[in-house]
C-alpha atoms as a PDB file:
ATOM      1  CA  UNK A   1     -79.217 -30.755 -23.792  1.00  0.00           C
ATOM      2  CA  UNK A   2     -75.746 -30.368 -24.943  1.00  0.00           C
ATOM      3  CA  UNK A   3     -75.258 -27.578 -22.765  1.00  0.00           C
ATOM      4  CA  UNK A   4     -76.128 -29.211 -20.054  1.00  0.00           C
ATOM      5  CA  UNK A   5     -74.229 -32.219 -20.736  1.00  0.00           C
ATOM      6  CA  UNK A   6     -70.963 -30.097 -21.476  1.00  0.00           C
ATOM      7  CA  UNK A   7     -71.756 -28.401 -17.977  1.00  0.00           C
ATOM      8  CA  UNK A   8     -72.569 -31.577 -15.701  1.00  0.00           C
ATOM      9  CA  UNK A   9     -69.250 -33.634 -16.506  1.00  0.00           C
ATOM     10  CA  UNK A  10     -67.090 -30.680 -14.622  1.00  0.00           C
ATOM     11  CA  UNK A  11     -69.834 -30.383 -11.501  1.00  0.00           C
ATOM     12  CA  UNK A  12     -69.328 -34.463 -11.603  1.00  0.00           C
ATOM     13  CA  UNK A  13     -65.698 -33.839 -11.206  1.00  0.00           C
ATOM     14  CA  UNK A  14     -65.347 -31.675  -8.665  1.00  0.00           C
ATOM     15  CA  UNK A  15     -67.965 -33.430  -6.592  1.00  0.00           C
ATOM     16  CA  UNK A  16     -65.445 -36.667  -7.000  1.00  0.00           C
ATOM     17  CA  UNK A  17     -62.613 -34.294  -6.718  1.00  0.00           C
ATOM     18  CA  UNK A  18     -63.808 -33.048  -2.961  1.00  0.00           C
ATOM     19  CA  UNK A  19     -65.119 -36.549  -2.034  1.00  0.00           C
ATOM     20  CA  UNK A  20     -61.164 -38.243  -2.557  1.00  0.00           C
ATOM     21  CA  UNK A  21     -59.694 -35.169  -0.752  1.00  0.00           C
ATOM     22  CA  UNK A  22     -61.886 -35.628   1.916  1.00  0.00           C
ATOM     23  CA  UNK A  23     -60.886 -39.035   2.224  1.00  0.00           C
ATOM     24  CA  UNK A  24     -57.833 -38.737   4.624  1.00  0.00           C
ATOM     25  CA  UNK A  25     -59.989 -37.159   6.985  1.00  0.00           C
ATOM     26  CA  UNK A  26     -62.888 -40.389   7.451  1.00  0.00           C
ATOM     27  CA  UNK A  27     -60.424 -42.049   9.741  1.00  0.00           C
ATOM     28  CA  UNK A  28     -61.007 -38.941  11.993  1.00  0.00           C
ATOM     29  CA  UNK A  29     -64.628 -38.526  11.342  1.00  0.00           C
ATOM     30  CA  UNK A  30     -64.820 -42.416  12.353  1.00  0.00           C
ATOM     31  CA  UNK A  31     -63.048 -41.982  15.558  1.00  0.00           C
ATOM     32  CA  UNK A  32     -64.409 -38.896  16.671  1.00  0.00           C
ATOM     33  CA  UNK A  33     -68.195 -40.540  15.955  1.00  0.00           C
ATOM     34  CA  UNK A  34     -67.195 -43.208  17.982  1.00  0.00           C
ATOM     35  CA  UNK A  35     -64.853 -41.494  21.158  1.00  0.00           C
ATOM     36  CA  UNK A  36     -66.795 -38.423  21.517  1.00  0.00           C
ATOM     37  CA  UNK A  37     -70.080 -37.863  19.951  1.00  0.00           C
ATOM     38  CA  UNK A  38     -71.116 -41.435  20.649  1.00  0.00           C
ATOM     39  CA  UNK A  39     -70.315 -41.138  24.331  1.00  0.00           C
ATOM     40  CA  UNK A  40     -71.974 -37.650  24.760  1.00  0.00           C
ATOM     41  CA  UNK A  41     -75.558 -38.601  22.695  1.00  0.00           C
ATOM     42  CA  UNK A  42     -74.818 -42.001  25.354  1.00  0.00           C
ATOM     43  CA  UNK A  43     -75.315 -39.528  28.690  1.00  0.00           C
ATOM     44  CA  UNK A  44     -77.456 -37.201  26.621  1.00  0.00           C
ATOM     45  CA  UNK A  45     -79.550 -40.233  26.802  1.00  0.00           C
ATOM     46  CA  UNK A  46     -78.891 -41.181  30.057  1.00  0.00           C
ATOM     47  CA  UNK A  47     -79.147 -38.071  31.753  1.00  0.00           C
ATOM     48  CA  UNK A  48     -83.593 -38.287  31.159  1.00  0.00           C
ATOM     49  CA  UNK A  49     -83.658 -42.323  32.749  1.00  0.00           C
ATOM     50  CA  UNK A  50     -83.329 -43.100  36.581  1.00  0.00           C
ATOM     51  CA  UNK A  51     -80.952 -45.895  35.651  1.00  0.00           C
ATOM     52  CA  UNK A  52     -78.935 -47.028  38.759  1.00  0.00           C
ATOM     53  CA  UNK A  53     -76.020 -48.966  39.411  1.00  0.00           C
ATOM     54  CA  UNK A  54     -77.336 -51.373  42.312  1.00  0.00           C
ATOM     55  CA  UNK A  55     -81.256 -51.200  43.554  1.00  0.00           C
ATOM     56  CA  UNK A  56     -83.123 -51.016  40.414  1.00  0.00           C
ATOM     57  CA  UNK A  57     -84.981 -53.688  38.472  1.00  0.00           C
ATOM     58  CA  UNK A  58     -84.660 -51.582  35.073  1.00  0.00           C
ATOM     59  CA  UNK A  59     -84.239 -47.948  33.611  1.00  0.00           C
ATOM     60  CA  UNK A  60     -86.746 -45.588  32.481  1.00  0.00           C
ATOM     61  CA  UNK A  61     -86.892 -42.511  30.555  1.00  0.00           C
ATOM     62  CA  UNK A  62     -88.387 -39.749  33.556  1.00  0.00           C
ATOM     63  CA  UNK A  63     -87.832 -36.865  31.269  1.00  0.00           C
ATOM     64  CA  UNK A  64     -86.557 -33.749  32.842  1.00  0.00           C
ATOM     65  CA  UNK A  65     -86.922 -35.298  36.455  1.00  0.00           C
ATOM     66  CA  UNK A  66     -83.390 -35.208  37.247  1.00  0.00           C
ATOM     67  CA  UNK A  67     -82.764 -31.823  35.776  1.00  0.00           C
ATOM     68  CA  UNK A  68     -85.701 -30.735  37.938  1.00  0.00           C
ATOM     69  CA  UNK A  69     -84.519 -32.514  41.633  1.00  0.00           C
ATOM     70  CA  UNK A  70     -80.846 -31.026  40.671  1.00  0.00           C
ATOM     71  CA  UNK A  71     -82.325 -27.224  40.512  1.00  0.00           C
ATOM     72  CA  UNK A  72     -84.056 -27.974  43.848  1.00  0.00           C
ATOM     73  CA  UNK A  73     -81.474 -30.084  45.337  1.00  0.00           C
ATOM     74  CA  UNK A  74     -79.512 -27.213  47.969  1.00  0.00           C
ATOM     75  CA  UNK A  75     -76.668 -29.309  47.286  1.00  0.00           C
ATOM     76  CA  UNK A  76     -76.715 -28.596  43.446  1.00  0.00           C
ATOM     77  CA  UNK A  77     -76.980 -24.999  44.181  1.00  0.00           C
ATOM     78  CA  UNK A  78     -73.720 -25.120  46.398  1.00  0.00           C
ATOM     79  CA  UNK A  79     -71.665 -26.853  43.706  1.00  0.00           C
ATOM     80  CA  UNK A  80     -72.494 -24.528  41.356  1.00  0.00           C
ATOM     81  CA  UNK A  81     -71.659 -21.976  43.778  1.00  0.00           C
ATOM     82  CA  UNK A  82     -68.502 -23.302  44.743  1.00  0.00           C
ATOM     83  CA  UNK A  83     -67.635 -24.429  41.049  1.00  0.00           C
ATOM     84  CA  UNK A  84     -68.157 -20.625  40.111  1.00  0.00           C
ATOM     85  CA  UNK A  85     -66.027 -19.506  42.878  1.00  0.00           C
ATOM     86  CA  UNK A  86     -63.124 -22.156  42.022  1.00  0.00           C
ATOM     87  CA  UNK A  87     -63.569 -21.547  38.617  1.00  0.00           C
ATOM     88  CA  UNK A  88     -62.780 -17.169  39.353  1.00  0.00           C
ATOM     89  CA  UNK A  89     -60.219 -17.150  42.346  1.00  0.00           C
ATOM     90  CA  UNK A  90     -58.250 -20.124  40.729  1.00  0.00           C
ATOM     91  CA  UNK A  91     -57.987 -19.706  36.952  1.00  0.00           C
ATOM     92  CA  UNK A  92     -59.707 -16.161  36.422  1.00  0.00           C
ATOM     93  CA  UNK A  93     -57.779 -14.248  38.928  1.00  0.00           C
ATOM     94  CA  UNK A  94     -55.277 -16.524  40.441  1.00  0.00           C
ATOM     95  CA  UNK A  95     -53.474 -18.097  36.819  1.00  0.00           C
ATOM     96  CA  UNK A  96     -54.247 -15.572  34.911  1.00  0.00           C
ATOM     97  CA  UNK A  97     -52.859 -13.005  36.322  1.00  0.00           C
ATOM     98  CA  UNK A  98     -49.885 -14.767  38.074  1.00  0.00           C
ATOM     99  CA  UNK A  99     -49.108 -16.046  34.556  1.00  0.00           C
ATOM    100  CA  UNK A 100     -49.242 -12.754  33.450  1.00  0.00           C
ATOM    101  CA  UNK A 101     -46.762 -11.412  35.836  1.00  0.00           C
ATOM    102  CA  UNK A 102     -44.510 -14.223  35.377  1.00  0.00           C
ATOM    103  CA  UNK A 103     -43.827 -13.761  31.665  1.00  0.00           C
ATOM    104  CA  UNK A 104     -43.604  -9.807  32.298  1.00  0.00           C
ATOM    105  CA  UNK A 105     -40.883 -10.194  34.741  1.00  0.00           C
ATOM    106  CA  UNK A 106     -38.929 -13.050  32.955  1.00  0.00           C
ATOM    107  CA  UNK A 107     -38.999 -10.773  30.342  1.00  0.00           C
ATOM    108  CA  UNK A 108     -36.498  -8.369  31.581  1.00  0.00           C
ATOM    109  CA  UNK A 109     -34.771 -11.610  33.958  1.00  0.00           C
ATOM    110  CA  UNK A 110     -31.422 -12.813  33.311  1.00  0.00           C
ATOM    111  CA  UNK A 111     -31.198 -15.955  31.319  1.00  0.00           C
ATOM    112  CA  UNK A 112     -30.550 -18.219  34.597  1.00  0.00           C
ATOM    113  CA  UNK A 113     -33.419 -16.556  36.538  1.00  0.00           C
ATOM    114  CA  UNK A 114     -35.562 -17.469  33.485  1.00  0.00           C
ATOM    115  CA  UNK A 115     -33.862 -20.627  33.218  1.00  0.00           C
ATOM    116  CA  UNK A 116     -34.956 -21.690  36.824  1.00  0.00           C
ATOM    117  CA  UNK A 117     -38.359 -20.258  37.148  1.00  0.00           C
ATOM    118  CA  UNK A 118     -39.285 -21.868  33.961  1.00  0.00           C
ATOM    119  CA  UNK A 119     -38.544 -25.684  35.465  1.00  0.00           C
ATOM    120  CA  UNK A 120     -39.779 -24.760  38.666  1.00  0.00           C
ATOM    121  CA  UNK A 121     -43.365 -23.752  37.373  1.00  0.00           C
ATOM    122  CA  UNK A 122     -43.157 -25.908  34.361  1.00  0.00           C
ATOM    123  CA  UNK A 123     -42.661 -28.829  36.614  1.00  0.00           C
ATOM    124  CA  UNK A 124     -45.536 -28.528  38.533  1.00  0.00           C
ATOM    125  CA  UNK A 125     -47.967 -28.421  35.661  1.00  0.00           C
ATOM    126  CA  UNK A 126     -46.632 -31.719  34.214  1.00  0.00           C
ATOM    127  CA  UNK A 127     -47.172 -33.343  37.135  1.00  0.00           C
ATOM    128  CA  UNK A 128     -50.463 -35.639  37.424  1.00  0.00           C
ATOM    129  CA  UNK A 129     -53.375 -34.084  38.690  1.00  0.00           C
ATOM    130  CA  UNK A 130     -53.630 -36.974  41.461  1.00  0.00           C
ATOM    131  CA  UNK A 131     -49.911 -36.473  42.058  1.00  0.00           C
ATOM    132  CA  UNK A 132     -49.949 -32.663  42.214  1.00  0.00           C
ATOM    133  CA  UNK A 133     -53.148 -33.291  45.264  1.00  0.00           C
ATOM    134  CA  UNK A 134     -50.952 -34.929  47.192  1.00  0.00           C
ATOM    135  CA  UNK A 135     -48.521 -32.371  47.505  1.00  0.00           C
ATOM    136  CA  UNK A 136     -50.700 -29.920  48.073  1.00  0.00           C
ATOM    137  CA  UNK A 137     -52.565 -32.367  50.820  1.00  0.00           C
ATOM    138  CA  UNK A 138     -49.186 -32.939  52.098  1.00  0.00           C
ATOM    139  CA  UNK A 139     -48.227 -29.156  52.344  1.00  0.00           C
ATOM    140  CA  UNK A 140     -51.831 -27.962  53.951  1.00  0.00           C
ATOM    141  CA  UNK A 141     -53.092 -30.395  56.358  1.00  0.00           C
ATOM    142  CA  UNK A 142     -52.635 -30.083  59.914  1.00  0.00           C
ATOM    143  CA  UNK A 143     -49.101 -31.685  60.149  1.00  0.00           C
ATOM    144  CA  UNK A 144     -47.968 -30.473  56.916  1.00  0.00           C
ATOM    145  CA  UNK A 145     -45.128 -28.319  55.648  1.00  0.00           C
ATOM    146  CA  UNK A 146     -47.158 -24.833  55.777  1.00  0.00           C
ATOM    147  CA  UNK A 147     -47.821 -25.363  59.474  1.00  0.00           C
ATOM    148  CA  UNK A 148     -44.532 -26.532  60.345  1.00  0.00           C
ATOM    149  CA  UNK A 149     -43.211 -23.096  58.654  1.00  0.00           C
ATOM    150  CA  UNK A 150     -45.787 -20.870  60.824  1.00  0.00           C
ATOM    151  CA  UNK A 151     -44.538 -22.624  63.707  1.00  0.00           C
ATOM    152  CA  UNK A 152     -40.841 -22.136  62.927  1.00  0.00           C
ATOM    153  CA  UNK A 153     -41.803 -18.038  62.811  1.00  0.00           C
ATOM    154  CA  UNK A 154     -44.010 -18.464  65.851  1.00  0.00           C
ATOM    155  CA  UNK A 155     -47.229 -17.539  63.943  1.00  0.00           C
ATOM    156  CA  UNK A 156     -50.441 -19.126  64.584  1.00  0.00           C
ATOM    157  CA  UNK A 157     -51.469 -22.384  63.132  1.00  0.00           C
ATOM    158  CA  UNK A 158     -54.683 -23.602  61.452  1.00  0.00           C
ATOM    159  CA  UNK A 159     -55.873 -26.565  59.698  1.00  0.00           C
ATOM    160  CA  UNK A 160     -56.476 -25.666  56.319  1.00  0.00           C
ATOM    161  CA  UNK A 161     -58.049 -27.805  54.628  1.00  0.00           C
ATOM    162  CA  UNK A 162     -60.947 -27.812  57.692  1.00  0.00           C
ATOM    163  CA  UNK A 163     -60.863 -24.007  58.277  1.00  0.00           C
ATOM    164  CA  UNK A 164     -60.485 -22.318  54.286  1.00  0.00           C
ATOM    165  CA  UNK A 165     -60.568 -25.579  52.148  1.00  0.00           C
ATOM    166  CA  UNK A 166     -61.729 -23.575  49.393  1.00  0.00           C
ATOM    167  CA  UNK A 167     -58.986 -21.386  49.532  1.00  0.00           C
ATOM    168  CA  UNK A 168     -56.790 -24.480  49.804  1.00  0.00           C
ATOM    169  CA  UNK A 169     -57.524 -26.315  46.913  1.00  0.00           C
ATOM    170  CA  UNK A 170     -57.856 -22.654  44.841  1.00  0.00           C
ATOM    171  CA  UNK A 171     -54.191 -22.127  45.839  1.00  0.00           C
ATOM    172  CA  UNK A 172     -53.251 -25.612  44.641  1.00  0.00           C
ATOM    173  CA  UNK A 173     -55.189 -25.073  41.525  1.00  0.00           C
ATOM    174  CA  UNK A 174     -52.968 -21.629  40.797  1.00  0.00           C
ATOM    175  CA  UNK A 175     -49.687 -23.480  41.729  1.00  0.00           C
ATOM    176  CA  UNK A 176     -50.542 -26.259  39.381  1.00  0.00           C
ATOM    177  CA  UNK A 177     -51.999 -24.235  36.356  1.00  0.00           C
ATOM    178  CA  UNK A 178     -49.800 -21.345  36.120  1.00  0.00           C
ATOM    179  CA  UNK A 179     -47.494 -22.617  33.700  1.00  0.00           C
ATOM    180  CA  UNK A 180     -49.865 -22.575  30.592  1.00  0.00           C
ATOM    181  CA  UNK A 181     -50.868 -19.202  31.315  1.00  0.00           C
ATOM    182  CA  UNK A 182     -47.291 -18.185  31.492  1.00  0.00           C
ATOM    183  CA  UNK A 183     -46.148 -19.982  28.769  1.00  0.00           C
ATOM    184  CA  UNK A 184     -49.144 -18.051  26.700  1.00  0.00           C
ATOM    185  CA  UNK A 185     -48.363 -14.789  27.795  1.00  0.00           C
ATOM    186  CA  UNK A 186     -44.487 -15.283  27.034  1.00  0.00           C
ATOM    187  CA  UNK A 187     -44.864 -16.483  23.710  1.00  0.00           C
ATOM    188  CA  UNK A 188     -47.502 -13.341  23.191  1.00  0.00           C
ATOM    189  CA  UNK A 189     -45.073 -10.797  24.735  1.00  0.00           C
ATOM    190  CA  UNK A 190     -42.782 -11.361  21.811  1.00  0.00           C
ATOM    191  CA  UNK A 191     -45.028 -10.460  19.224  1.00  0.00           C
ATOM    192  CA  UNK A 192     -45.271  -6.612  20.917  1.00  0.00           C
ATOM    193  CA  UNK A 193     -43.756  -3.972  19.120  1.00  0.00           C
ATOM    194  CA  UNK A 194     -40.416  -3.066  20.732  1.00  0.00           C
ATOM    195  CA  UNK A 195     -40.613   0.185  19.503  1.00  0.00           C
ATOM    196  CA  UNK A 196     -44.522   0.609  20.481  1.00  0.00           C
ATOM    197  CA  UNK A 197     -42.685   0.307  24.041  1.00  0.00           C
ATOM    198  CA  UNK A 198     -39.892   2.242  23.502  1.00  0.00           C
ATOM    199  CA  UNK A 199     -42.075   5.302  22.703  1.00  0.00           C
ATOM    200  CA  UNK A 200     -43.916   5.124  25.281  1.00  0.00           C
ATOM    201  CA  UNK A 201     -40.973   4.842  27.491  1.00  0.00           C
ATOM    202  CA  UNK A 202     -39.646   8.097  25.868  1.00  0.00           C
ATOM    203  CA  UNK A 203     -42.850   9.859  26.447  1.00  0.00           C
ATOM    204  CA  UNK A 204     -42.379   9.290  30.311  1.00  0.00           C
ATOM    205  CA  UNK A 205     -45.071   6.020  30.728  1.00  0.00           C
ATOM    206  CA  UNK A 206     -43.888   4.271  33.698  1.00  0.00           C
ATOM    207  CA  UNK A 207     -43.923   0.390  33.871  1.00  0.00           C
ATOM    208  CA  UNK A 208     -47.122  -0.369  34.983  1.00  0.00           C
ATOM    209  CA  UNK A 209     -48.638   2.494  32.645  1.00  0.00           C
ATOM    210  CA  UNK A 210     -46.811   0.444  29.848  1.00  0.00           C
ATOM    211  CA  UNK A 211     -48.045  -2.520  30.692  1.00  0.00           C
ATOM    212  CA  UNK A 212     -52.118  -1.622  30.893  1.00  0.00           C
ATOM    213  CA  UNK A 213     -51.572   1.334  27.926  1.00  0.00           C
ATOM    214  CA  UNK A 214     -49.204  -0.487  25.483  1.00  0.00           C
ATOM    215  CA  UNK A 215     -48.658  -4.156  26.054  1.00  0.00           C
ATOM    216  CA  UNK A 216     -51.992  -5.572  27.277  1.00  0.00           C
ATOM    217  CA  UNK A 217     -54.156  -3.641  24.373  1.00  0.00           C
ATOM    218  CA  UNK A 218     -51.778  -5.353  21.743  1.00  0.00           C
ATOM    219  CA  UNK A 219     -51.906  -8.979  23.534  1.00  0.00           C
ATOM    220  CA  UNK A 220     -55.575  -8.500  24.368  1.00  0.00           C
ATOM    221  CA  UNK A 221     -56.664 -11.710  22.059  1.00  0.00           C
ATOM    222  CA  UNK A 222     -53.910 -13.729  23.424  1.00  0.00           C
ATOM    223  CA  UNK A 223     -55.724 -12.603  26.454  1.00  0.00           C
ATOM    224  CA  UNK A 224     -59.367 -13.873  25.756  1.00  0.00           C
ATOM    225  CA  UNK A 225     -57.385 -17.569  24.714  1.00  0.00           C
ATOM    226  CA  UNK A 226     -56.121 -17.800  27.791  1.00  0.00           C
ATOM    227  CA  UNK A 227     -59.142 -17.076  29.912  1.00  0.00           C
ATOM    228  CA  UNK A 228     -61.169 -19.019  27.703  1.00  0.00           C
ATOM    229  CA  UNK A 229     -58.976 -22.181  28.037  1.00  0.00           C
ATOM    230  CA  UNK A 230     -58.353 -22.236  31.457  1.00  0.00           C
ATOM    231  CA  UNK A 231     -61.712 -21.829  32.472  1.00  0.00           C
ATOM    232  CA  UNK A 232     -62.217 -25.194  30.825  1.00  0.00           C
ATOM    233  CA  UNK A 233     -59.413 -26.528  31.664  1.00  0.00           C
ATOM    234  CA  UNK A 234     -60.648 -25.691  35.489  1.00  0.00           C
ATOM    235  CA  UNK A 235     -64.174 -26.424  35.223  1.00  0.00           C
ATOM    236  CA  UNK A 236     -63.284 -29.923  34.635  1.00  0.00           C
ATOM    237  CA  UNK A 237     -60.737 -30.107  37.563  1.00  0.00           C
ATOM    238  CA  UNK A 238     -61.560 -33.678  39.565  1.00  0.00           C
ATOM    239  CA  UNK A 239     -58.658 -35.168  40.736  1.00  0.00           C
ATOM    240  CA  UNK A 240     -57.211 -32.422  42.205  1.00  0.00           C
ATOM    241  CA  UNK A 241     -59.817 -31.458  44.752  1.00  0.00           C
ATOM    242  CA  UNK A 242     -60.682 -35.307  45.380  1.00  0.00           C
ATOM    243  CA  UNK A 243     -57.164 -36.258  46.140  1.00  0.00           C
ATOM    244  CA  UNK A 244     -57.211 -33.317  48.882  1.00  0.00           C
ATOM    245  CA  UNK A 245     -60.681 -33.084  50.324  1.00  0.00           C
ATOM    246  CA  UNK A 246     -62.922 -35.573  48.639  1.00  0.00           C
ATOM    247  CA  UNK A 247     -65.234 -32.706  48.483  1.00  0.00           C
ATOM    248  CA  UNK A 248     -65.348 -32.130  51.734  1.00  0.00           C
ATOM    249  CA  UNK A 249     -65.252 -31.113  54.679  1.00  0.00           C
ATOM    250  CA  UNK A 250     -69.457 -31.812  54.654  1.00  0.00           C
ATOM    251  CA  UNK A 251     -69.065 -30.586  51.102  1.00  0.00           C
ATOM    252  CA  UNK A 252     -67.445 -27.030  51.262  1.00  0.00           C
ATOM    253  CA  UNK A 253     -65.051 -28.550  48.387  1.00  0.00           C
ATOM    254  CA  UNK A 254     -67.906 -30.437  46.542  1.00  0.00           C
ATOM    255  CA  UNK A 255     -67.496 -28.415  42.894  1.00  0.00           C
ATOM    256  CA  UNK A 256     -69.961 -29.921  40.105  1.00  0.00           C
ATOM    257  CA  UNK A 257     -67.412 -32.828  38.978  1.00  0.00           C
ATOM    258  CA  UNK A 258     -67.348 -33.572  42.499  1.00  0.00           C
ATOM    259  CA  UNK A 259     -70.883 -33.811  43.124  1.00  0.00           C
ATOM    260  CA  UNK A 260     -71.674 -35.788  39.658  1.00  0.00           C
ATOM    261  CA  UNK A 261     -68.922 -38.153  41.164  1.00  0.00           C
ATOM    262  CA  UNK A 262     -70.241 -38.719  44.163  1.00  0.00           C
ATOM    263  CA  UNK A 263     -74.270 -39.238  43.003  1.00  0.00           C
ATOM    264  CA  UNK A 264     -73.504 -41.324  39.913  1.00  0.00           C
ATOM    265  CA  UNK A 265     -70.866 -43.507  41.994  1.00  0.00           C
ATOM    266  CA  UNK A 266     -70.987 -43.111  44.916  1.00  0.00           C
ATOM    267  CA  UNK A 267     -75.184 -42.954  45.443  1.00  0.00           C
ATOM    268  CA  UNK A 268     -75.000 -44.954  42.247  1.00  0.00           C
ATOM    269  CA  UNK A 269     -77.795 -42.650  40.716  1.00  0.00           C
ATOM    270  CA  UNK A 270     -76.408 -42.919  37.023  1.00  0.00           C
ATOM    271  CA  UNK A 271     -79.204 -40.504  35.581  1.00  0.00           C
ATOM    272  CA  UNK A 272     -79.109 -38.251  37.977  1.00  0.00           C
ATOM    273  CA  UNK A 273     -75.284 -38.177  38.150  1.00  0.00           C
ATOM    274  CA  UNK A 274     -75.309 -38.047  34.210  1.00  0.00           C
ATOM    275  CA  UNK A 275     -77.821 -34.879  34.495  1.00  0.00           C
ATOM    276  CA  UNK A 276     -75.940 -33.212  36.401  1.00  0.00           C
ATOM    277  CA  UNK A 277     -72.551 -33.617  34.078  1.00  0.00           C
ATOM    278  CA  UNK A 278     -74.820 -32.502  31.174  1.00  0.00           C
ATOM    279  CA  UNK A 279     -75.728 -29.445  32.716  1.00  0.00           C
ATOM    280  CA  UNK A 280     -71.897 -29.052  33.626  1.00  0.00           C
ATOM    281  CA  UNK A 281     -71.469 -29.328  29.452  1.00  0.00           C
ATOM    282  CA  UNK A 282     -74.034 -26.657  29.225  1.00  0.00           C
ATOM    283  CA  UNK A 283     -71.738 -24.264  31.452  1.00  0.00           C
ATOM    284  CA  UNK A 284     -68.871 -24.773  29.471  1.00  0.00           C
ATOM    285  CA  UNK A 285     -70.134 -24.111  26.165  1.00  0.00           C
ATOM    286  CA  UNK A 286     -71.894 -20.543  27.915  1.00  0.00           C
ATOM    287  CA  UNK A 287     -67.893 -19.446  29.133  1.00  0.00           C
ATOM    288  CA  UNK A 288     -66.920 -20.557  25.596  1.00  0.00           C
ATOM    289  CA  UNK A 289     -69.689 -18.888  23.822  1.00  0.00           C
ATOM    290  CA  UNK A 290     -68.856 -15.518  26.478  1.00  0.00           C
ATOM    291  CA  UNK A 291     -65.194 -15.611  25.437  1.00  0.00           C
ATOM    292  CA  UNK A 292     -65.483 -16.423  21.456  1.00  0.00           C
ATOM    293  CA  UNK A 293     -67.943 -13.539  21.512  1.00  0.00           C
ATOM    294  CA  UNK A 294     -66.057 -11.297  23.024  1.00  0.00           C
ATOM    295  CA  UNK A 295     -62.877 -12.131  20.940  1.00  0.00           C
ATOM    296  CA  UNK A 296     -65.249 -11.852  17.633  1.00  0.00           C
ATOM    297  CA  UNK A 297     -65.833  -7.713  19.305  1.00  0.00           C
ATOM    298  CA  UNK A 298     -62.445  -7.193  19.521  1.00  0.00           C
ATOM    299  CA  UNK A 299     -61.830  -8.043  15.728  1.00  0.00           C
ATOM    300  CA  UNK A 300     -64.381  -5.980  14.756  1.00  0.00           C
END
């Protein structure tokens, strides 16, 4: 019994101990329950009722109906489609590897070429996303700047965001996001052994064998970030595409934040719209769970 005793008074302690160290951290807790998990168990819910915004007398839990019309909805299918095509030519190929290039070559740049390339990329990521659609809109459509350039060099003219509005608003995507992945690869290009590069240089590697031999092995994590965070960062893009194209034209545009707009508010189908942004939840966490996986095989 003494024992015992002698032994619970510490356990007491440190159980106290943790609890008033954790306390700075319930104001976060509280918020977080309220901003983010509340809202998502909210459309968890929502996304198995047929509630609507106009037309309906009452909701009612359907179960999986709306996951079921979405995977036979044609429409569905073509935003994901499109959303996995957006989601590879824009931030996958297009920012990462632009970003990529752009941190190699300021590397060796002169302080005012770095100076000016910084602001001019830089700039167009802090701009809003509705802003930044405008431009774009502004620079594609059929009376826009790009045309009036081809016409200036007697080239053919198109309108873009009719003929390749994919393309379009991938290209505005890349012109927009580049910065972070620049600004990523930059800050990881410092960490690489100058005289890992040096040596390699001495052993006759030319640039480009440098680059894929030396650098990118060393930066590889910084790497896996990257890709992880702007594929987020672009599976969520809205604004962007809606300021240009509104999904359209039909809906050759219509990615999956698109097409969860449009059926929740504009077809004021709340469930099914809901449905539709769980299953875009679903896609993120698979990229994320891709990505930390394949970081957790490179540290082992």
């Amino acid at each position: 019994m003494t024992t015992s005793a002698a032994t619970a008074g510490p356990r007491r302690g440190r159980a106290v101990g943790g609890l008033l160290r954790g306390m700075p951290l319930l104001p976060a807790v509280v918020l977080l329950a309220v901003f983010l998990a509340g809202p998502i168990a909210y459309c968890v819910y929502y996304a198995f009722t047929d509630m609507q915004l106009t037309g309906a007398s009452g909701t009612h839990f359907v179960g999986f109906d709306n996951f079921t019309r979405a995977f036979g909805d044609s429409d569905f299918v073509n935003a994901v489609v499109l959303t996995l095509v957006f989601v590879v030519g824009s931030a996958v190929v297009g920012q990462n590897t632009l970003g990529l290039a752009l941190a190699v070559l300021m590397e060796k740049a002169a302080r005012p070429v770095r100076a000016v390339t910084s602001t001019v990329v830089i700039a167009a990521w802090v701009l809003p996303e509705v802003v930044a659609g405008y431009l774009m809109y502004a620079f594609f459509f059929q009376q826009g700047s790009l045309n009036a350039i081809l016409r200036g060099l007697h080239l053919p003219q198109q309108n873009w965001l009719y003929t390749l509005p994919i393309l379009a608003v991938c290209i505005a995507n890349v012109w927009r996001g580049t910065a972070f992945s620049m600004l990523v690869y930059s800050a990881a290009l410092n960490d690489v052994p100058q005289e890992l590069v040096e040596a390699a240089e001495v052993d006759g590697a030319g640039p480009w064998q440098r680059l894929w031999r030396v650098t990118l092995p060393v930066i590889r994590r910084s790497v896996m970030t990257n890709l992880m965070l702007i594929t987020l960062q672009t599976l969520s893009v809205f604004g962007l595409i809606y300021t240009m194209t509104r999904g359209g034209p039909g809906n050759k545009t219509e990615t999956l934040p698109v097409f969860m707009y449009q059926q929740a508010f504009t077809s004021s189908l709340i469930g099914y719209g809901t449905a539709v942004a769980l299953v875009l939840l679903v896609v993120g966490a698979l990229f994320s769970a891709v990505y930390i996986r394949m970081l957790k095989m490179e540290e082992d």
